[in-house]
Protein backbone atom coordinates (compact mmCIF):
# COMPACT_ATOMS: atom_id res chain seq x y z
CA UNK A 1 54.92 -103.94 -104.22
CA UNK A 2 56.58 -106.04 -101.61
CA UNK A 3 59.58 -104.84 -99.81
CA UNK A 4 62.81 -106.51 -101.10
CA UNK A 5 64.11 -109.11 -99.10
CA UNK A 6 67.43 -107.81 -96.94
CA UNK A 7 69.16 -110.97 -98.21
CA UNK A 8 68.12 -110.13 -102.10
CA UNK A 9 69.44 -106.62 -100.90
CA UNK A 10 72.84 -107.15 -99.34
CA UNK A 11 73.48 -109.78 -102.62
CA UNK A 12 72.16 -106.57 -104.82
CA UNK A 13 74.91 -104.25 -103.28
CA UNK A 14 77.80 -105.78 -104.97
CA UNK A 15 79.16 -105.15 -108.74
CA UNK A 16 79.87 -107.67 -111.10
CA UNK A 17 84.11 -106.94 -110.78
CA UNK A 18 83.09 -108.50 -106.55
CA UNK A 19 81.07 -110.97 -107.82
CA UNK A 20 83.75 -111.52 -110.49
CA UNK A 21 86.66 -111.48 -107.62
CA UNK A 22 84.47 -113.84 -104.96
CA UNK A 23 83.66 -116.73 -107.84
CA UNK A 24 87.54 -116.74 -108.98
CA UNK A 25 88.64 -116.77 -105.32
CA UNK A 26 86.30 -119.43 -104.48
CA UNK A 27 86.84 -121.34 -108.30
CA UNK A 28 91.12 -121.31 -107.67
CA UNK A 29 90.77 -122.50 -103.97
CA UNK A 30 88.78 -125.56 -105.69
CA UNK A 31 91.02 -126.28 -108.37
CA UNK A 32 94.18 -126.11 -106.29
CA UNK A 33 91.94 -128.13 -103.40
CA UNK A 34 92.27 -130.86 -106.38
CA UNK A 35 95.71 -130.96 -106.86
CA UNK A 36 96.38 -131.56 -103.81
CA UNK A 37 93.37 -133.94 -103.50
CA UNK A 38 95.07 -135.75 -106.08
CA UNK A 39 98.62 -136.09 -104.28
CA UNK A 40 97.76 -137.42 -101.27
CA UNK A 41 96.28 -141.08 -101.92
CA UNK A 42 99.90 -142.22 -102.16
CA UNK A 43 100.74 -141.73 -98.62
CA UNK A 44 97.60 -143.87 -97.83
CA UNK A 45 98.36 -146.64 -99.89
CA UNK A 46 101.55 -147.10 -99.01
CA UNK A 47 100.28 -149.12 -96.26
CA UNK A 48 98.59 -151.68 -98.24
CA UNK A 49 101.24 -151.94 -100.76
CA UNK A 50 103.47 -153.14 -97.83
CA UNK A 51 101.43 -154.44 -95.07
CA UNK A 52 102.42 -157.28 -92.20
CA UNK A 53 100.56 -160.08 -92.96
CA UNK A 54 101.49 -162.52 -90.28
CA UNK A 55 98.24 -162.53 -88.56
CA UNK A 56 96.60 -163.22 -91.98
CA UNK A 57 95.79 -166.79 -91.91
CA UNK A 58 94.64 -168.83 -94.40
CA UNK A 59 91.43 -170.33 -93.86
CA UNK A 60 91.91 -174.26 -93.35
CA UNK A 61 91.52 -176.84 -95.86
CA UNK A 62 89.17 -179.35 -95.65
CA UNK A 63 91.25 -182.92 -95.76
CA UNK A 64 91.60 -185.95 -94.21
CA UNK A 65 95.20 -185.03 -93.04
CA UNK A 66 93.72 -182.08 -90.63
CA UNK A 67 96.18 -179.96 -91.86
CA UNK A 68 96.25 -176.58 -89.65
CA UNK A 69 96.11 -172.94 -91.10
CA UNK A 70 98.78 -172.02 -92.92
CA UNK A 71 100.62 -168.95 -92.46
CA UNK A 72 100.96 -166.33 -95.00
CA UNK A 73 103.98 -164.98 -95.43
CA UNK A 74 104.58 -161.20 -96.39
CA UNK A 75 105.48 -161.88 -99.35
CA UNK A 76 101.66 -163.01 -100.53
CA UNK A 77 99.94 -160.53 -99.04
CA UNK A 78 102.25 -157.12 -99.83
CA UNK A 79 102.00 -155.44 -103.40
CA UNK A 80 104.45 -157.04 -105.58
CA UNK A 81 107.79 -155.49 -106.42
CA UNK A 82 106.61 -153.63 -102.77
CA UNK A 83 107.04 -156.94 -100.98
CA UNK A 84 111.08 -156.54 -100.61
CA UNK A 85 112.62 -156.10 -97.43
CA UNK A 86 113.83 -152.59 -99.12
CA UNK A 87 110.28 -151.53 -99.27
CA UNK A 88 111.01 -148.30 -97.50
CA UNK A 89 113.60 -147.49 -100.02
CA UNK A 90 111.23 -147.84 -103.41
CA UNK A 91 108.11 -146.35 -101.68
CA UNK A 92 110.78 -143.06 -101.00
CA UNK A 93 111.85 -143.74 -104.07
CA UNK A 94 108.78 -142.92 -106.02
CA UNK A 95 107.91 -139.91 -104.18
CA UNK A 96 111.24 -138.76 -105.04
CA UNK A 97 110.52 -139.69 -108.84
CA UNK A 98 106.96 -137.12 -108.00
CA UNK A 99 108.87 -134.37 -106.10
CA UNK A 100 112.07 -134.06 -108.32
CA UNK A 101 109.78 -134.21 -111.37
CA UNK A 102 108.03 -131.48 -109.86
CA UNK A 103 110.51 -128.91 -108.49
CA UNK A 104 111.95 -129.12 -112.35
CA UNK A 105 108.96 -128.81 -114.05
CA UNK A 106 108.59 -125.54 -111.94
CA UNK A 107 110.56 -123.81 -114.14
CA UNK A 108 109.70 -125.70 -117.08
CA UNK A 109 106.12 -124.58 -116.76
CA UNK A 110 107.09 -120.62 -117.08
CA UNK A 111 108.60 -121.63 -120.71
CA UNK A 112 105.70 -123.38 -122.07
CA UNK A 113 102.97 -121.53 -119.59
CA UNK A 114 103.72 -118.40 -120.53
CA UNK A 115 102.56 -118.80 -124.38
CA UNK A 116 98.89 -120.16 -123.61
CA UNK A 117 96.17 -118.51 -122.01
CA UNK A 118 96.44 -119.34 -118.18
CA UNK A 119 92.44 -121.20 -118.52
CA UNK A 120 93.60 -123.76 -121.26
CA UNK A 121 96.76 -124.26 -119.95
CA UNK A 122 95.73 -125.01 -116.47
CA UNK A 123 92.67 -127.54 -117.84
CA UNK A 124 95.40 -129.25 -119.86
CA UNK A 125 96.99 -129.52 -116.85
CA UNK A 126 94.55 -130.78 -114.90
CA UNK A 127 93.21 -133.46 -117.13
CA UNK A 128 96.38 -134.98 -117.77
CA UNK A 129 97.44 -135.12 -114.13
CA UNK A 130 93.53 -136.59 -113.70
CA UNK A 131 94.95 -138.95 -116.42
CA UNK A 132 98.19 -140.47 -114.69
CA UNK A 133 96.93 -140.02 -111.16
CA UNK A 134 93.72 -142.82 -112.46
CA UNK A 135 96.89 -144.64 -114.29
CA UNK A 136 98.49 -145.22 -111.21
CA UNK A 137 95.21 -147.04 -109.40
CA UNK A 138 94.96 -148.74 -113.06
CA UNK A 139 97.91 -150.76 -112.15
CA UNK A 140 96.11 -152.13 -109.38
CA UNK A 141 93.20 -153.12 -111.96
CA UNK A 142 95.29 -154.28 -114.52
CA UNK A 143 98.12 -156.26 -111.78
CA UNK A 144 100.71 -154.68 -112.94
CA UNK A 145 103.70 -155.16 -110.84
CA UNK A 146 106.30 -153.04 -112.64
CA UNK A 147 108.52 -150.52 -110.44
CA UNK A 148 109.57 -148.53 -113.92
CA UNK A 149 105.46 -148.56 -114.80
CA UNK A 150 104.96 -146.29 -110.96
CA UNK A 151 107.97 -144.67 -111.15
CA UNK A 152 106.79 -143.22 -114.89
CA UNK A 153 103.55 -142.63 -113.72
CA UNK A 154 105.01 -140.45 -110.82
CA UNK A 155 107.53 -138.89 -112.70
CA UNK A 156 104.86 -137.76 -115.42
CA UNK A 157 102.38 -136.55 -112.87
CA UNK A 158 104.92 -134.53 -110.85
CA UNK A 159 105.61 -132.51 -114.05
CA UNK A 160 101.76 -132.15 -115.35
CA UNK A 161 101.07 -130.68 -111.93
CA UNK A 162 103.43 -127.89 -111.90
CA UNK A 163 100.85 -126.20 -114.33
CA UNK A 164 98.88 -125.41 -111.03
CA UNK A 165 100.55 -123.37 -108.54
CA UNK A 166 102.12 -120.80 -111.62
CA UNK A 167 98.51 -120.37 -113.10
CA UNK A 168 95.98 -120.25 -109.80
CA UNK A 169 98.70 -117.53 -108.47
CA UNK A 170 98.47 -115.43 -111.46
CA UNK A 171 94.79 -115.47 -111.36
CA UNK A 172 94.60 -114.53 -107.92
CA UNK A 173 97.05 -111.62 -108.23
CA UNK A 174 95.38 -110.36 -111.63
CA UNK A 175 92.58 -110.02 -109.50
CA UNK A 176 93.03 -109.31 -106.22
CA UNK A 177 97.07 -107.60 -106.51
CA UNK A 178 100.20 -108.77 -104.61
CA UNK A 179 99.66 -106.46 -101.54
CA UNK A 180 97.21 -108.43 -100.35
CA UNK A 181 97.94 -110.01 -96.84
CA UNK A 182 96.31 -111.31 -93.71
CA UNK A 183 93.35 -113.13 -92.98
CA UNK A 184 92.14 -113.32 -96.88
CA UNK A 185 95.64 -114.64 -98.10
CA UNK A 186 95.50 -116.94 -95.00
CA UNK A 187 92.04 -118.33 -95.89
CA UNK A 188 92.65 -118.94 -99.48
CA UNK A 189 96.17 -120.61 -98.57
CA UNK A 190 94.11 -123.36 -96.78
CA UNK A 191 93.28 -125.38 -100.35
CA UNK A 192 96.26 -127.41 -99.54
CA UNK A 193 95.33 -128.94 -95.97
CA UNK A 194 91.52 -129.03 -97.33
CA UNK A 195 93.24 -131.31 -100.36
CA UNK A 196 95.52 -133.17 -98.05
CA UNK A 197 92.07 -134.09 -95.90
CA UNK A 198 89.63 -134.82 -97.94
CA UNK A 199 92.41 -136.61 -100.15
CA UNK A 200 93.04 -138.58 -97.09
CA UNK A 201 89.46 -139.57 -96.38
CA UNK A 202 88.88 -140.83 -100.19
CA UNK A 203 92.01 -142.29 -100.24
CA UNK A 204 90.87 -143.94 -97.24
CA UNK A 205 87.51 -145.18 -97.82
CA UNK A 206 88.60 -147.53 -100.60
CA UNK A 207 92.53 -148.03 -99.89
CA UNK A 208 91.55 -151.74 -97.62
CA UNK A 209 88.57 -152.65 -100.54
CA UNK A 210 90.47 -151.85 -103.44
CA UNK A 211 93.37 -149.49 -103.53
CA UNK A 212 92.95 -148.37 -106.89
CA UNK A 213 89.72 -146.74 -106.30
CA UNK A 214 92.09 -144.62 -103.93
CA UNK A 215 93.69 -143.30 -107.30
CA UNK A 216 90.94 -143.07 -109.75
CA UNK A 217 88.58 -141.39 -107.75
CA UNK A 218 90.20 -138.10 -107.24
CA UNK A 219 91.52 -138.55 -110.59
CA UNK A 220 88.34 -138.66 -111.71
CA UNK A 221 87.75 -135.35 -109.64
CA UNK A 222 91.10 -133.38 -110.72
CA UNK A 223 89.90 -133.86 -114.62
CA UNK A 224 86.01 -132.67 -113.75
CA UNK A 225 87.71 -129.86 -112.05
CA UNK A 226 89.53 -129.39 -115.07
CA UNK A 227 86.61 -128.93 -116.98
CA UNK A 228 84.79 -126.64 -114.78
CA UNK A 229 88.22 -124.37 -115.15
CA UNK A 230 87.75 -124.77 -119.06
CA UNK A 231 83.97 -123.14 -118.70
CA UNK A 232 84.39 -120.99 -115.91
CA UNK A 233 87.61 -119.81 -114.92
CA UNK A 234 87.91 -115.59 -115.47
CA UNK A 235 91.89 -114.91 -115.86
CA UNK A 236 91.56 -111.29 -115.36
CA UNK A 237 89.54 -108.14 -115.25
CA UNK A 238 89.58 -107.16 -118.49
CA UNK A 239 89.01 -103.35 -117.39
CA UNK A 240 92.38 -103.31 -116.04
CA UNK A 241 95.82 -104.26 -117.80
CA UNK A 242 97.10 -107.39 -117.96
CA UNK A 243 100.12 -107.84 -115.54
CA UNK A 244 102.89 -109.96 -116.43
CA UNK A 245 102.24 -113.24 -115.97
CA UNK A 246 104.00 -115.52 -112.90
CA UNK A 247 104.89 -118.27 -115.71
CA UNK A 248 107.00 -115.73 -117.32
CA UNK A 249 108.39 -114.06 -114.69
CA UNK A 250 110.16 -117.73 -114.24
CA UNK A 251 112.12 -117.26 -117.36
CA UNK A 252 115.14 -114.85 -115.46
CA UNK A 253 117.57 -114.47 -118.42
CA UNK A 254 114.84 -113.15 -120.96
CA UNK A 255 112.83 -110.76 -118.30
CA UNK A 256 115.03 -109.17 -116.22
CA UNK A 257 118.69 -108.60 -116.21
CA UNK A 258 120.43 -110.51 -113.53
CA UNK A 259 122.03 -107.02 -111.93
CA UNK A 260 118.24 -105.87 -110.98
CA UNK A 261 117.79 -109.12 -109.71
CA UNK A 262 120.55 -109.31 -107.23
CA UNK A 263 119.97 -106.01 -104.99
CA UNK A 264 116.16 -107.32 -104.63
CA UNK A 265 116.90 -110.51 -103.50
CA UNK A 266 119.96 -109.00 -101.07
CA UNK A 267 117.72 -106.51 -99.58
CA UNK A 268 114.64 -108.50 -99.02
CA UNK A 269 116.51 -111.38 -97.38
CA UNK A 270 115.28 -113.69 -100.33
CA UNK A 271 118.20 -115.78 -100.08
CA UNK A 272 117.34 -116.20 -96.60
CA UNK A 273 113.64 -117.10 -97.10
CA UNK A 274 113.77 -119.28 -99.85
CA UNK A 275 116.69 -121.70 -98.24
CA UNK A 276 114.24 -121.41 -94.89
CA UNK A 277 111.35 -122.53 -96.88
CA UNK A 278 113.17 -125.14 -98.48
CA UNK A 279 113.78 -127.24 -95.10
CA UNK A 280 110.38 -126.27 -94.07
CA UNK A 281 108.61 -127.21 -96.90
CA UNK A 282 111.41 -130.56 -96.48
CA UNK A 283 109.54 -131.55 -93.40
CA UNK A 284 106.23 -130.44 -94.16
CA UNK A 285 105.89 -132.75 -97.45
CA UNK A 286 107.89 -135.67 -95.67
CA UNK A 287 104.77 -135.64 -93.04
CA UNK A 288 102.24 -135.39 -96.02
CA UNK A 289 104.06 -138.28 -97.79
CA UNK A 290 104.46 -140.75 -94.97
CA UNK A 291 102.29 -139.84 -91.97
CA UNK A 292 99.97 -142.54 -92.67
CA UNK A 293 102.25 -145.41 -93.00
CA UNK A 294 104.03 -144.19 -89.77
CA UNK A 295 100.85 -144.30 -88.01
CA UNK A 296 100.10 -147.72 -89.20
CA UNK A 297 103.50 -148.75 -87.39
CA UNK A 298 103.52 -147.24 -84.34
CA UNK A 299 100.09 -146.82 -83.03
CA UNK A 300 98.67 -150.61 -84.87
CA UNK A 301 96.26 -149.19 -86.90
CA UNK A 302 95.23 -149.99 -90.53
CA UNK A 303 95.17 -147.72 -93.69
CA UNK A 304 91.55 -146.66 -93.38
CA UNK A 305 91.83 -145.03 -89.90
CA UNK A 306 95.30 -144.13 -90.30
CA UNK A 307 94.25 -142.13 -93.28
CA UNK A 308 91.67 -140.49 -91.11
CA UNK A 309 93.68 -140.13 -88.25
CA UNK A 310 96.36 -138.06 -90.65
CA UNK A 311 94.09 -135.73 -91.15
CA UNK A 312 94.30 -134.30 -88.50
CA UNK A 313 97.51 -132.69 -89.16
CA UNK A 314 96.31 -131.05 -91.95
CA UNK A 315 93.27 -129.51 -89.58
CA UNK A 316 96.50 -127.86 -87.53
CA UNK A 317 98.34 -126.59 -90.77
CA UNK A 318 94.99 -124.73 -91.73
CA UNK A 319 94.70 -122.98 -88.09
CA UNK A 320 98.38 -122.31 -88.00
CA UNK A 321 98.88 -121.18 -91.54
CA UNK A 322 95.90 -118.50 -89.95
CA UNK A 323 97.32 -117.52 -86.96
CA UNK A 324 100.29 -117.04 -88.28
CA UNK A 325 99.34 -114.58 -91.26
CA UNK A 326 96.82 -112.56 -88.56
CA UNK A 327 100.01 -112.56 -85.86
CA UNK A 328 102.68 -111.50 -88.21
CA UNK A 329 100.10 -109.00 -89.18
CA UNK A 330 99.66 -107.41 -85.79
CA UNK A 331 103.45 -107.25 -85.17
CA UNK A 332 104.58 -106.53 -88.33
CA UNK A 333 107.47 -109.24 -88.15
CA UNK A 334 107.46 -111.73 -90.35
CA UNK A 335 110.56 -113.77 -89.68
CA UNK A 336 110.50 -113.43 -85.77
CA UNK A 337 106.49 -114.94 -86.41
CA UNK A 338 108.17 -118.24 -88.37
CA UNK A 339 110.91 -118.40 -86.06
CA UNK A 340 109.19 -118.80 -82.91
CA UNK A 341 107.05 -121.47 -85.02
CA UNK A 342 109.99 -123.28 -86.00
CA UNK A 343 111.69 -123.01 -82.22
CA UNK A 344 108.51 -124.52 -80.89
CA UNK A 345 108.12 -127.02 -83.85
CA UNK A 346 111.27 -128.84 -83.39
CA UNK A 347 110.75 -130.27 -79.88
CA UNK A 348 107.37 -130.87 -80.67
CA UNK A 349 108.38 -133.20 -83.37
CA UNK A 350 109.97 -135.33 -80.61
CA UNK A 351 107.20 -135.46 -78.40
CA UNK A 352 105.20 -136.50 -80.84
CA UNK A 353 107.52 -139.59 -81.81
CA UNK A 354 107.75 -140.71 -78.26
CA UNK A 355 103.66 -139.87 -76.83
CA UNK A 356 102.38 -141.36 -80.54
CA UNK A 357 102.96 -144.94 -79.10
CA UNK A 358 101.07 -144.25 -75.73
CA UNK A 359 97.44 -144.30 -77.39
CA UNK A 360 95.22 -142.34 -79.78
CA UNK A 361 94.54 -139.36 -77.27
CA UNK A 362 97.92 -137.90 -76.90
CA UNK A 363 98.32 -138.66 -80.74
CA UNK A 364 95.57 -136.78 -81.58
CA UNK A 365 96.53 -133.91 -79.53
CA UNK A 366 99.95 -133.61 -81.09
CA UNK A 367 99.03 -134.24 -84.29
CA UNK A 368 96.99 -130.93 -84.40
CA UNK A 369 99.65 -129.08 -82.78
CA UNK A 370 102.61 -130.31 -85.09
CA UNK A 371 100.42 -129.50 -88.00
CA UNK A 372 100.23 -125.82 -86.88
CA UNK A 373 103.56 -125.46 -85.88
CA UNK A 374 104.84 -127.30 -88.97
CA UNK A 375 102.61 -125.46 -91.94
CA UNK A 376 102.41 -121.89 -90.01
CA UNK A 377 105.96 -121.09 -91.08
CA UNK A 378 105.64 -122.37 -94.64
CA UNK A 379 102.17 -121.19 -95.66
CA UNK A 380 103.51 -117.42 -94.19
CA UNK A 381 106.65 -117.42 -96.50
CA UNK A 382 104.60 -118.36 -99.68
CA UNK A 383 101.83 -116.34 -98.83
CA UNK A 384 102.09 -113.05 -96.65
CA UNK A 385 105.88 -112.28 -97.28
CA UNK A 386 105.52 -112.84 -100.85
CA UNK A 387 102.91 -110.07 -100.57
CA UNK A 388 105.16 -107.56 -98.91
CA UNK A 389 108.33 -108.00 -101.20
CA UNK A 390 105.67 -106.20 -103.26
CA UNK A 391 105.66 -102.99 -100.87
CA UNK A 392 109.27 -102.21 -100.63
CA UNK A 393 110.32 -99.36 -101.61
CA UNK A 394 113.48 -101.54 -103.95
CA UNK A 395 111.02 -103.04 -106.43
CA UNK A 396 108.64 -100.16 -106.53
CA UNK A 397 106.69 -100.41 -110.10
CA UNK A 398 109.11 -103.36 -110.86
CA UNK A 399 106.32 -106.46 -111.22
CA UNK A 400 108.95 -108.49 -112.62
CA UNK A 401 111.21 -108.08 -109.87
CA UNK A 402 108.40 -109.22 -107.75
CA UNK A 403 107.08 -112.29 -109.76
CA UNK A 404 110.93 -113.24 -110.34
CA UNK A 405 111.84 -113.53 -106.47
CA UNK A 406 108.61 -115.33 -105.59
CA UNK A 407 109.51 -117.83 -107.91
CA UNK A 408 112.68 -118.32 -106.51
CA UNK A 409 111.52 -118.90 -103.50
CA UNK A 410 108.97 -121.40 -104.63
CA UNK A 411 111.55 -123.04 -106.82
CA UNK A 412 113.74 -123.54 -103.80
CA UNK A 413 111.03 -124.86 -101.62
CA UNK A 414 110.43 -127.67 -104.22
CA UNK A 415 114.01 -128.66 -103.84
CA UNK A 416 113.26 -129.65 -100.10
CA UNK A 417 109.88 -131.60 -100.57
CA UNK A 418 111.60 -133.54 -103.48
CA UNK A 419 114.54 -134.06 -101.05
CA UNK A 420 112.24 -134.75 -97.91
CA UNK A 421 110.21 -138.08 -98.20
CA UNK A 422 113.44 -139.83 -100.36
CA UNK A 423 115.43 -138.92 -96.72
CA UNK A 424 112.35 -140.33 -94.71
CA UNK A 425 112.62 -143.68 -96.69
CA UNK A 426 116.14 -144.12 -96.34
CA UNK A 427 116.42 -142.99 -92.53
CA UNK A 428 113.13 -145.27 -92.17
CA UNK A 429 114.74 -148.63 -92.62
CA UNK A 430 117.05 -147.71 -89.61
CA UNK A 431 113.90 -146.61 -87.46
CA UNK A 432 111.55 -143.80 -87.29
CA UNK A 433 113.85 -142.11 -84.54
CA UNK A 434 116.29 -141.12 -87.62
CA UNK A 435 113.56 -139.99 -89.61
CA UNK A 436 112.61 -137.54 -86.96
CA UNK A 437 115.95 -136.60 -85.83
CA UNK A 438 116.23 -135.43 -89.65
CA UNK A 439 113.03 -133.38 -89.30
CA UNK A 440 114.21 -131.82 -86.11
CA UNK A 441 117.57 -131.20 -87.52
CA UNK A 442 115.65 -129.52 -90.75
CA UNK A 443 113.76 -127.14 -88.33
CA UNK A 444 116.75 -125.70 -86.57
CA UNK A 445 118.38 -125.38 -89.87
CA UNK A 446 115.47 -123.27 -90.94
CA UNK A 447 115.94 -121.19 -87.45
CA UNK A 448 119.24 -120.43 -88.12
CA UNK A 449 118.71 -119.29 -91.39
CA UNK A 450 116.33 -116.53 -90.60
CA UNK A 451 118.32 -115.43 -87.42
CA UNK A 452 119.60 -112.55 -89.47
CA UNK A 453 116.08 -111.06 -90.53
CA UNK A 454 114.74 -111.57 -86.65
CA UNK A 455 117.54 -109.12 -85.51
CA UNK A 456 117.07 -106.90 -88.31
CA UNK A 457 113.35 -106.72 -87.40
CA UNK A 458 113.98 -106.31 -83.70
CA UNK A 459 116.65 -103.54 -84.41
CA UNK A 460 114.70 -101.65 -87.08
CA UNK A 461 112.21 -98.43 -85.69
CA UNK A 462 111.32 -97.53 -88.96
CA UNK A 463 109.61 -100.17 -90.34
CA UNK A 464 106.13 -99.85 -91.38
CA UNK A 465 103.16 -101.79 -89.96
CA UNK A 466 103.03 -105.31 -91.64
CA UNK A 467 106.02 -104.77 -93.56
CA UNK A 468 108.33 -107.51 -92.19
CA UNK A 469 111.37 -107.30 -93.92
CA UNK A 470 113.00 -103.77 -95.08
């Protein structure tokens, strides 16, 4: 008999629970990759559904007369109600219709979640947001030129696609626990810059063509994913018991009583970490919502390769959101790991506003480093420190402690990316100084809030290794 392969052997040495634990890993990175996927064509578009057409001429008209070209004006060549002068002000305006619907919905989701299996409810999920993301590039199909018609669309998508983050946790911690930290938390925390990219370059590829390809196409994708959850998706390991469930750890009155709530969240500094991520995740989510158009102004470029050239930022975020897990890890100091982040982020943010309009070098440059800087602090906060409110010694054996503050902290963080990109297109109509002014003011906010914890960790000898907040 031939000898066995040492491939065939290596694949042979693992049980079915690994196997089990690698293909839900994999399948939930996927499925949240498409929620995101699905989110980011709007920040693409938003430069064709205002765009300055004053170089767009007319091609001349064959008469007698010799007339000469005629001059568009914006107003034929933007996306109607987007033509207004107040164009800033609707676009924010329907992000803030998506984000508020969202950060509500949140909390919604744990009441309805929490009586369905987490596979059905998350394909329902899925193929409705598929559904009313491809209803948003059917307006495009259709001309339809109704605000109230986007706004809807938005408002009904933000809440469809709170069903993700609740359910793709849970599976994740059925399987894998909530002490897991580090490099493996890092990785897996990456779906959302892989969905902002590769939402980008779809977006993209069809946003100058036809801009509602932009929108059907990963809609398309989303509700395929949603099937594939529907055959394959593997809640939990059946061997063990079932945990409580993230969804109905949301519901605070009915699981735990609001006096074991409060010394949790007093000793772990939750109070502190959710308002932090809250301005973080406020200036993260303004840059995922209006990068590309602010690329199209300042360095001249159109949708396509400002789409592309956005991506770039998300390439950052994932090395960041790394580094930052695998740092904090080695030190054992959380907060002092986002704070030096969000020290170095805020001046950052202004020299990328003033080198973006000296050419696409520099800009690129920046763009990777802002992304790091900018998504390092958030992706640790929902990721590794979630993990190690699960080792203190406060909420040992109390799950629903656990699952109760992480959604806080969530639920808070939702409040500043609804918040964000509504600021971004007010401040925009005065100039994209203000905008960034607001982002640098929202970094130094989220400095001073963790100031506490950093001297906490810096006085404390008795912490253990990777716990960052006692």
């Amino acid at each position: 008999m031939a000898p066995v392969p040492p491939g065939i052997r290596f694949l042979a040495s693992f049980n079915r629970d690994q196997w089990y634990k690698a293909f839900t890993f994999a399948l939930t990175f996927l499925l949240y990759t498409s929620f995101h996927l699905s989110r980011k064509p709007i920040s693409i578009v938003k430069s064709e559904l205002h765009k300055n057409c004053s170089h767009v001429m007319r091609a001349p008209t064959e008469s007698i007369s010799g007339q000469q070209p005629v001059l568009h004006p914006e107003l034929d060549c933007s996306w109607k109600p987007f033509d207004r002068n107040n164009y800033k002000q609707l676009l924010g305006a329907m992000d803030y219709s998506f984000l508020c619907a969202y950060a509500i919905g949140m909390y919604l989701s744990g009441i309805i979640g929490e009586r369905l299996p987490i596979r059905l409810y998350l394909t329902v999920g899925m193929l409705t947001s598929g559904l009313f993301t491809c209803l948003f590039g059917l307006g495009y199909v259709y001309d339809i030129h109704s605000l109230g018609f986007y706004v809807f669309v938005q408002v009904a998508n933000g809440l469809v696609q709170t069903t993700g983050w609740p359910s793709v946790v849970t599976c994740i911690g059925n399987w894998f626990g909530k002490g897991r930290r580090g490099l493996i938390m890092g990785l897996w925390n990456s779906h959302t810059s892989v969905g902002n990219i590769l939402g980008s370059l779809i977006a993209g590829y069809y946003v100058s063509s036809n801009w509602g390809l932009s929108f059907i196409v990963p809609g398309v994708i989303i509700a395929a994913m949603g099937v594939i959850c529907f055959l394959f998706l593997i809640e939990r390991n059946e061997a063990e018991p079932s945990p409580i469930s993230f969804m109905r750890a949301l519901r605070i009155p009915q699981v735990l009583h609001v006096t074991q709530v409060s010394p949790a969240v007093c000793l772990q500094g939750v109070v502190e970490f959710s308002l932090c991520l809250l301005f973080a995740k406020l200036v993260s989510y303004t840059f995922l919502f209006w990068l590309p158009l602010y690329i199209t102004k300042a360095a001249h470029l159109d949708a396509k390769k400002a789409g592309d050239l956005s991506t770039l930022f998300d390439v950052g975020g994932i090395v960041g959101g790394i580094l930052a897990g695998v740092i904090s890890d080695k030190m054992g100091k959380r907060a002092t790991t986002c704070a030096v982040m969000l020290l170095l982020a805020a001046p950052t943010l202004y020299g990328f506003s003033m080198i973006s309009q000296f050419g696409l070098g520099p800009t690129i440059g920046m763009l990777l480093v802002c992304g790091g800087l900018v998504n390092g602090p958030y992706a640790l906060i929902t990721t590794a420190v979630s993990a190690d409110l699960g080792t203190h010694k406060s909420l040992k054996g109390n799950a629903r402690a656990l699952s109760t503050v992480t959604a806080i902290i969530d639920g808070t963080g939702s409040v500043g990316a609804a918040v964000g990109p509504l600021l971004a297109g007010l401040l925009s109509a005065q100039g994209w100084d203000q905008v960034f002014y607001m982002l640098m003011t929202a970094d130094f906010l989220a400095l001073l809030l963790l100031l506490r914890l950093v001297m906490k960790e810096h006085c404390s000898h008795r912490k253990r290794p990777g716990v960052a907040v006692e």
